[in-house]
N, C-alpha and C. Protein backbone atom coordinates (compact mmCIF):
# COMPACT_ATOMS: atom_id res chain seq x y z
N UNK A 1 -16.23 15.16 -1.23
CA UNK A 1 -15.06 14.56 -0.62
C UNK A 1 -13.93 14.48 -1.64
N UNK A 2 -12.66 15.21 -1.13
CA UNK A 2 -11.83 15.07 -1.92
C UNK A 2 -10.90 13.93 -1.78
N UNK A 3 -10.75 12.89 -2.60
CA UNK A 3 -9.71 11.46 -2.67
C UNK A 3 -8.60 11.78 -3.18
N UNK A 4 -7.68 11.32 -2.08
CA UNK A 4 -6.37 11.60 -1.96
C UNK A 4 -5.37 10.15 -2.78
N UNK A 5 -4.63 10.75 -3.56
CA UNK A 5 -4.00 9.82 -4.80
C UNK A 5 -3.26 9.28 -3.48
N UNK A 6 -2.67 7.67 -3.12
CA UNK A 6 -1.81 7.37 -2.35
C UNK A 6 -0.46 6.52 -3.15
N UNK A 7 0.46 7.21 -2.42
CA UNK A 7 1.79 7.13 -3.16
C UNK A 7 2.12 5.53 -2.47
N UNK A 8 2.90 4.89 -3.51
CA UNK A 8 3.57 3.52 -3.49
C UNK A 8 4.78 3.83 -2.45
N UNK A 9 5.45 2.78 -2.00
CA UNK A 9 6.79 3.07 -1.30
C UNK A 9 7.88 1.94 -1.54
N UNK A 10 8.91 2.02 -1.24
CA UNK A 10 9.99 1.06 -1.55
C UNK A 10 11.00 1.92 -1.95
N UNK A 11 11.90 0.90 -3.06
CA UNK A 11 12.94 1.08 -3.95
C UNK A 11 12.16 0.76 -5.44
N UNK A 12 12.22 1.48 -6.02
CA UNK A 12 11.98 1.59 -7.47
C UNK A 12 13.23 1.75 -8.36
N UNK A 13 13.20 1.11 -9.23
CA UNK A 13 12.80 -0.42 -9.82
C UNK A 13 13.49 -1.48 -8.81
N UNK A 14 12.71 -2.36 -8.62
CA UNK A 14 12.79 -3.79 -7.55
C UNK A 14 12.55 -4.74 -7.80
N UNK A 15 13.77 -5.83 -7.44
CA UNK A 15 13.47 -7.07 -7.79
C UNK A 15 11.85 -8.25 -7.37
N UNK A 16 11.07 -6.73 -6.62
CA UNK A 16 9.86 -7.51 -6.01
C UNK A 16 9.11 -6.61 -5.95
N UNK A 17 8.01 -6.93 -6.56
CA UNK A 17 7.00 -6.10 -6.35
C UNK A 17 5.47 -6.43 -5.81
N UNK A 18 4.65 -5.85 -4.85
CA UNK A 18 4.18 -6.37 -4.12
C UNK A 18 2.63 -5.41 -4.16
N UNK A 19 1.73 -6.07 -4.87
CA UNK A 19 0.66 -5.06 -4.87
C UNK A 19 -0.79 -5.46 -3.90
N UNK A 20 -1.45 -4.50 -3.92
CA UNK A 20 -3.01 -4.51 -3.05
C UNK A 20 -3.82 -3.97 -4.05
N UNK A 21 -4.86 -4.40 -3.49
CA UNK A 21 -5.75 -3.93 -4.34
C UNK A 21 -6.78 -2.24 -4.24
N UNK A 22 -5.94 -1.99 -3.06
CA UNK A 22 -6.65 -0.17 -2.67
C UNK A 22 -6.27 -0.12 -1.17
N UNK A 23 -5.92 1.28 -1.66
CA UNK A 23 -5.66 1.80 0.09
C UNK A 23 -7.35 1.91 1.17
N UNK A 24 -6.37 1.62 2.62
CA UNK A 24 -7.29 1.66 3.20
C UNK A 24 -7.56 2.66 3.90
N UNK A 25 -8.24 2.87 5.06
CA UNK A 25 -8.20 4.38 5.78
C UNK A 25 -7.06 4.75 6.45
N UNK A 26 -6.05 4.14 6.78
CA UNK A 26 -5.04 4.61 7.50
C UNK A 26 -4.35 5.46 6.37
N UNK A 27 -4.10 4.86 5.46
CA UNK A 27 -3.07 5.55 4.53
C UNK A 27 -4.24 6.91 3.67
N UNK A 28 -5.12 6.66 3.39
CA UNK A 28 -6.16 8.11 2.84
C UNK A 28 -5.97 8.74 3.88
N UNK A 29 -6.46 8.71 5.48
CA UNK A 29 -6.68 9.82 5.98
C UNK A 29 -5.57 10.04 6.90
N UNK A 30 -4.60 8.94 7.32
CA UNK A 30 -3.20 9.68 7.97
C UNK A 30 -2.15 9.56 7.08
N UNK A 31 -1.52 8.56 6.64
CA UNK A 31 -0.24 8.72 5.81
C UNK A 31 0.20 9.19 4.78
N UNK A 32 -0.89 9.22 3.72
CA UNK A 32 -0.71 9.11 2.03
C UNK A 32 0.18 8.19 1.66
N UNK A 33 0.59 6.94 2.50
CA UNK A 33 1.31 5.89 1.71
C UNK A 33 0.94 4.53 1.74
N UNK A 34 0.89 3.80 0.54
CA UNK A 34 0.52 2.16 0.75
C UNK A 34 1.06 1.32 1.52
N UNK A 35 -0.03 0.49 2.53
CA UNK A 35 -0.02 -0.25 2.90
C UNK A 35 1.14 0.11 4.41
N UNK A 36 0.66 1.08 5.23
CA UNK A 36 1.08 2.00 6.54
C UNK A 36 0.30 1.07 7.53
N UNK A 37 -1.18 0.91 7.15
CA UNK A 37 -1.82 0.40 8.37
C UNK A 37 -1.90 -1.02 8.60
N UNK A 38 -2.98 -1.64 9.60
CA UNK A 38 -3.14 -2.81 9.81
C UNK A 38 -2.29 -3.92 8.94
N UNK A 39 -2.93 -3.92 8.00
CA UNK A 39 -2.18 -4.69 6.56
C UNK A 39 -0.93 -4.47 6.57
N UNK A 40 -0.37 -3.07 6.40
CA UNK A 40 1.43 -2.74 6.44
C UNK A 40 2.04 -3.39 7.60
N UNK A 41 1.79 -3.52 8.65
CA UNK A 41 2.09 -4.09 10.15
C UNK A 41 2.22 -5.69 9.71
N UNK A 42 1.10 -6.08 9.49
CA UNK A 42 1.55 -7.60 9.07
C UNK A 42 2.51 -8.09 7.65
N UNK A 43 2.24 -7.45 6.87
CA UNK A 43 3.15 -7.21 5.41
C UNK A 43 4.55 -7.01 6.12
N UNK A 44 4.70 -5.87 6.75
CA UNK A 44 6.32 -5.88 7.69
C UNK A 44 6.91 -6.82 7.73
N UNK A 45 5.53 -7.54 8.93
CA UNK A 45 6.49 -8.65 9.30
C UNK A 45 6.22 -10.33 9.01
N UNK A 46 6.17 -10.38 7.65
CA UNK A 46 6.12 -11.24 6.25
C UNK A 46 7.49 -11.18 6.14
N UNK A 47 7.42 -10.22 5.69
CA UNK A 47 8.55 -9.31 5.00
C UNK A 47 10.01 -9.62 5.92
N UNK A 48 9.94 -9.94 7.09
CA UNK A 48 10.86 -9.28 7.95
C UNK A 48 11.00 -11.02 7.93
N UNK A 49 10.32 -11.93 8.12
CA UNK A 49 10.51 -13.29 8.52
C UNK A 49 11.17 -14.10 7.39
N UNK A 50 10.74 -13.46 5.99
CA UNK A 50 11.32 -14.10 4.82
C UNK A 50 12.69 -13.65 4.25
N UNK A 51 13.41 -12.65 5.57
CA UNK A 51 14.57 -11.39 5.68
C UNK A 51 14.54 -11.10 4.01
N UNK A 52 13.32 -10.60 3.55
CA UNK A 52 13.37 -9.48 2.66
C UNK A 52 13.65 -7.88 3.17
N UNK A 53 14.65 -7.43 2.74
CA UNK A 53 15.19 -5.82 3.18
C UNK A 53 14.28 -5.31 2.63
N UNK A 54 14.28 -3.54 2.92
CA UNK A 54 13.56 -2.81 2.33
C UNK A 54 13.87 -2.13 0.99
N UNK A 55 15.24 -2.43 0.95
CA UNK A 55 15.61 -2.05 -0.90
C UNK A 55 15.69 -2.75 -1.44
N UNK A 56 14.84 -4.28 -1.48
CA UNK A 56 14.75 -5.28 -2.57
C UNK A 56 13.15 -5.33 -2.83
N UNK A 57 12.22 -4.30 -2.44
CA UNK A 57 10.65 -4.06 -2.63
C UNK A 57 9.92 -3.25 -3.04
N UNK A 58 8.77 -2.63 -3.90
CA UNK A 58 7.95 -1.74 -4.17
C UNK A 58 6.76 -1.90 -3.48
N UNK A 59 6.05 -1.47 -2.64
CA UNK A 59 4.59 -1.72 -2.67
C UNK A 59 3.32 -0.76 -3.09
N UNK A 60 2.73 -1.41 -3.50
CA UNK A 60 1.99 -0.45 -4.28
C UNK A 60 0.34 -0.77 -4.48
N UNK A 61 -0.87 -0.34 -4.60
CA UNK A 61 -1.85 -0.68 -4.90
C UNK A 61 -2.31 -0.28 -6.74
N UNK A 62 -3.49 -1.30 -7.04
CA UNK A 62 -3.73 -1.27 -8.42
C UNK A 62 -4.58 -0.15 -8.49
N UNK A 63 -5.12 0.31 -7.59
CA UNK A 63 -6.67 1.66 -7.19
C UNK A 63 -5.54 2.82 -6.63
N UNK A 64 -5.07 3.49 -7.25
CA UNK A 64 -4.40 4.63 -6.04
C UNK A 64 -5.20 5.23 -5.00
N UNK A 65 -6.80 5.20 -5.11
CA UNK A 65 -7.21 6.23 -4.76
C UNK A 65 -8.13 4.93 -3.60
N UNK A 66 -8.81 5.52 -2.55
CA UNK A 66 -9.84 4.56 -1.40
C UNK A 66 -11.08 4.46 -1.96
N UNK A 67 -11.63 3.46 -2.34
CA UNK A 67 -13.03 3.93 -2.94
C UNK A 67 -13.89 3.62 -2.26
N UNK A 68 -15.04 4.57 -2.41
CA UNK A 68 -15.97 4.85 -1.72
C UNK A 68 -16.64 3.87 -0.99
N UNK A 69 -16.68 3.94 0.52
CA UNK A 69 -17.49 2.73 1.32
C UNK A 69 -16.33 1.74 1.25
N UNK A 70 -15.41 1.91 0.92
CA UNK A 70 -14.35 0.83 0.72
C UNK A 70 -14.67 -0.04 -0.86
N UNK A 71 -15.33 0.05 -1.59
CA UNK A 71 -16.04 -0.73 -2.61
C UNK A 71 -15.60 -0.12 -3.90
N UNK A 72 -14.53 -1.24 -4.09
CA UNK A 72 -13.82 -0.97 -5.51
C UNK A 72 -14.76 -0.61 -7.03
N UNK A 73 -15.90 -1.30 -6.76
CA UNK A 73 -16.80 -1.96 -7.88
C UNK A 73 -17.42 0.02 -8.24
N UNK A 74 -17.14 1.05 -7.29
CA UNK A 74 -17.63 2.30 -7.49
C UNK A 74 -16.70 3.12 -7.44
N UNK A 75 -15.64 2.85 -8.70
CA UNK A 75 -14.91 3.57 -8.98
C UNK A 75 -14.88 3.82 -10.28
């Protein structure tokens, strides 16, 4: 299985930066970008309630990559 590096999104450099700890399956196997799925949907609208814009943010994970079974500890 080949693991797909997943790219951060935002504005770089940002007064906020906002990390996870690993992508999940939405972003490995449809998007290639952090935090697209389930999690991105609610992060949105965090985001949207505290009227943080989208060019005052980075998001990004500390694991670029999904690890296996979901289980950071086997990487």
């Amino acid at each position: 299985m080949t693991q797909r590096q997943i790219k951060g999104r935002g504005v770089f450099p940002a007064p906020l930066l906002l990390l996870g700890e690993a992508p999940g399956a939405d972003e490995d196997e449809r998007t290639g970008e952090a935090f697209t799925g389930n999690a991105g949907r609610e992060l949105n609208k965090w985001l949207s309630y505290a009227a943080i814009p989208y060019g005052e943010y980075w998001i990004d994970n500390v694991c670029p990559i999904r690890p296996p079974g979901n289980d950071i500890s086997k990487i």
